[in-house]
C-alpha atoms as a PDB file:
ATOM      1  CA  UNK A   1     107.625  39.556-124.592  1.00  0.00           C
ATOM      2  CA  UNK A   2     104.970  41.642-122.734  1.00  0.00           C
ATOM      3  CA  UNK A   3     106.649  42.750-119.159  1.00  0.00           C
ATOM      4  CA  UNK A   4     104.264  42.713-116.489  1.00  0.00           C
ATOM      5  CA  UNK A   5     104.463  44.110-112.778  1.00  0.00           C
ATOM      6  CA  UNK A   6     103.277  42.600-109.890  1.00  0.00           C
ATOM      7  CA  UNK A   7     100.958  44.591-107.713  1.00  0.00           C
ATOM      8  CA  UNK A   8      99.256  43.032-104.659  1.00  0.00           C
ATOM      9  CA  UNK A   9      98.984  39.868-106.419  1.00  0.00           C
ATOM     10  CA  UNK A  10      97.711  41.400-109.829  1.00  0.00           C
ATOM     11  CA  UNK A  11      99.900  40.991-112.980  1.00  0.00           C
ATOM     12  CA  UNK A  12      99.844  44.293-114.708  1.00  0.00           C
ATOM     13  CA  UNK A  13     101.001  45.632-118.113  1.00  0.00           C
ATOM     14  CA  UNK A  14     104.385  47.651-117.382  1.00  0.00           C
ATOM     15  CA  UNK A  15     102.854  50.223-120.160  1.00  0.00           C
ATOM     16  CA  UNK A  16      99.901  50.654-117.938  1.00  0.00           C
ATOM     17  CA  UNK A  17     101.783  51.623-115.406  1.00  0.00           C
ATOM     18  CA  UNK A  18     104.224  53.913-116.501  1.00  0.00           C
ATOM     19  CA  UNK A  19     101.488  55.618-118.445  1.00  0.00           C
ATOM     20  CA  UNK A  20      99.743  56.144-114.627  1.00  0.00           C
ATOM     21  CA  UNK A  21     102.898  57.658-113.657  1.00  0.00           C
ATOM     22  CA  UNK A  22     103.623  59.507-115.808  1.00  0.00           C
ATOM     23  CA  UNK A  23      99.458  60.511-116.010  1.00  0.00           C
ATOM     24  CA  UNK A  24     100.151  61.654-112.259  1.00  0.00           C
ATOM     25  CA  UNK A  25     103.380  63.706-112.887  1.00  0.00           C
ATOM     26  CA  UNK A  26     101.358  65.631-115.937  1.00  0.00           C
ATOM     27  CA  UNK A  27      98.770  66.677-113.442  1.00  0.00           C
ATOM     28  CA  UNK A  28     101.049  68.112-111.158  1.00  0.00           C
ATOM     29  CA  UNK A  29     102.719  69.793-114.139  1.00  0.00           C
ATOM     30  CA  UNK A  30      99.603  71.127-115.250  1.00  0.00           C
ATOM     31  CA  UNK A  31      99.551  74.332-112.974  1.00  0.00           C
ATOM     32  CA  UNK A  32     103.032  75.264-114.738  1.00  0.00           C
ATOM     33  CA  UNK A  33     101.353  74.428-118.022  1.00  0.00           C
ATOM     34  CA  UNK A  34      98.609  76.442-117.751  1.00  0.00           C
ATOM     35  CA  UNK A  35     100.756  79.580-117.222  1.00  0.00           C
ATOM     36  CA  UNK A  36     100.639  82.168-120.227  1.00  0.00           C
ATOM     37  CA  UNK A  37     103.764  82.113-121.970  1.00  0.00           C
ATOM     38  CA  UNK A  38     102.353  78.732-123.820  1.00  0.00           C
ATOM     39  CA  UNK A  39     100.120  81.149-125.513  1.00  0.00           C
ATOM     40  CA  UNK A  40     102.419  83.614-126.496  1.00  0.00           C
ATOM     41  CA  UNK A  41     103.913  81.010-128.133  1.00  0.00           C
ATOM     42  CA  UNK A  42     101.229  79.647-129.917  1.00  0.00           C
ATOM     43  CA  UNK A  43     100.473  76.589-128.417  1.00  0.00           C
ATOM     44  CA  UNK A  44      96.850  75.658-126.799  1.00  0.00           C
ATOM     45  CA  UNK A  45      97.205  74.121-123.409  1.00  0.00           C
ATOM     46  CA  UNK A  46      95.949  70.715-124.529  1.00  0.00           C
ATOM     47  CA  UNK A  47      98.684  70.158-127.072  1.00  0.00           C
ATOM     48  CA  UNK A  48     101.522  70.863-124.268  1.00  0.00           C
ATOM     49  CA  UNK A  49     100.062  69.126-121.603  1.00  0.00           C
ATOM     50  CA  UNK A  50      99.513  65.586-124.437  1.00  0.00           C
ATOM     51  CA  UNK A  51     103.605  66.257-125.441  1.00  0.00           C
ATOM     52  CA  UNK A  52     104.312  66.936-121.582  1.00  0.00           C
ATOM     53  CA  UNK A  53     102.436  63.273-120.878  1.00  0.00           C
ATOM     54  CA  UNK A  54     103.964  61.052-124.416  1.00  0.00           C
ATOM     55  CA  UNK A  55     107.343  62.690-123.266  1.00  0.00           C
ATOM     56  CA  UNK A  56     107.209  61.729-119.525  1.00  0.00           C
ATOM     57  CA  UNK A  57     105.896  58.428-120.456  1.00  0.00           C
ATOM     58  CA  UNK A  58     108.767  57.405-123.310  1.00  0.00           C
ATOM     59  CA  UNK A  59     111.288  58.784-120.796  1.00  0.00           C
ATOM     60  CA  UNK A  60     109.855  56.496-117.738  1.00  0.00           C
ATOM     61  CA  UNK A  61     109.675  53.552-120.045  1.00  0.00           C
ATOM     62  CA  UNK A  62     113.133  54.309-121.488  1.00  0.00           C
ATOM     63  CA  UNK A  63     114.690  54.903-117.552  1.00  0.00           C
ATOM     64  CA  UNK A  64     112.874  51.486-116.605  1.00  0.00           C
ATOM     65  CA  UNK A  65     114.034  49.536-119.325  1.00  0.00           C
ATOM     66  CA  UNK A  66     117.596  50.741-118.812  1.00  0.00           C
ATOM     67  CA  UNK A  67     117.782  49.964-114.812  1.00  0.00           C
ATOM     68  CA  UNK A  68     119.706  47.480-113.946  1.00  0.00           C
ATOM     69  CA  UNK A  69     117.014  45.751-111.652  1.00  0.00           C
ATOM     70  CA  UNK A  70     115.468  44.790-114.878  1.00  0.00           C
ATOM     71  CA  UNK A  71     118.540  42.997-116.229  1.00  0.00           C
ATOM     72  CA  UNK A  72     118.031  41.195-113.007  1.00  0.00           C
ATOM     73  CA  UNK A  73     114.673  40.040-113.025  1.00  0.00           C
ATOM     74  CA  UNK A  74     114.914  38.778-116.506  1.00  0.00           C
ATOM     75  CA  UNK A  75     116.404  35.615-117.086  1.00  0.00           C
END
């Protein structure tokens, strides 16, 4: 079954949102990310800041479907 979240009245996708979130933390990662040492490393700043984003977005999904206020909600 699809999970949605309420918002104001609209019924959104719970993968929507958690990809917003974690969308938002990447960008405030990004000055970190941008830093040198990625390069010294051989990495190009787009392929850190797409793992930094698919990690903080399996790890929000994973918290939120561990929380107990989801055992709750669900009947």
């Amino acid at each position: 079954m699809i999970e949605e979240i309420d918002l104001f009245g609209v019924y959104m996708p719970a993968a929507l949102v958690w990809a917003a979130v974690a969308a938002g933390l990447t960008a405030l990662l990004r000055p970190v990310l941008r830093l040198p040492w990625p390069r010294l490393l051989g990495y190009h700043a787009g392929q850190l800041e797409l793992a930094c984003f698919l990690g903080l977005w399996w790890a929000i999904a994973l918290l939120a479907d561990s929380s107990p206020v989801h055992a709750m909600v669900l009947p």
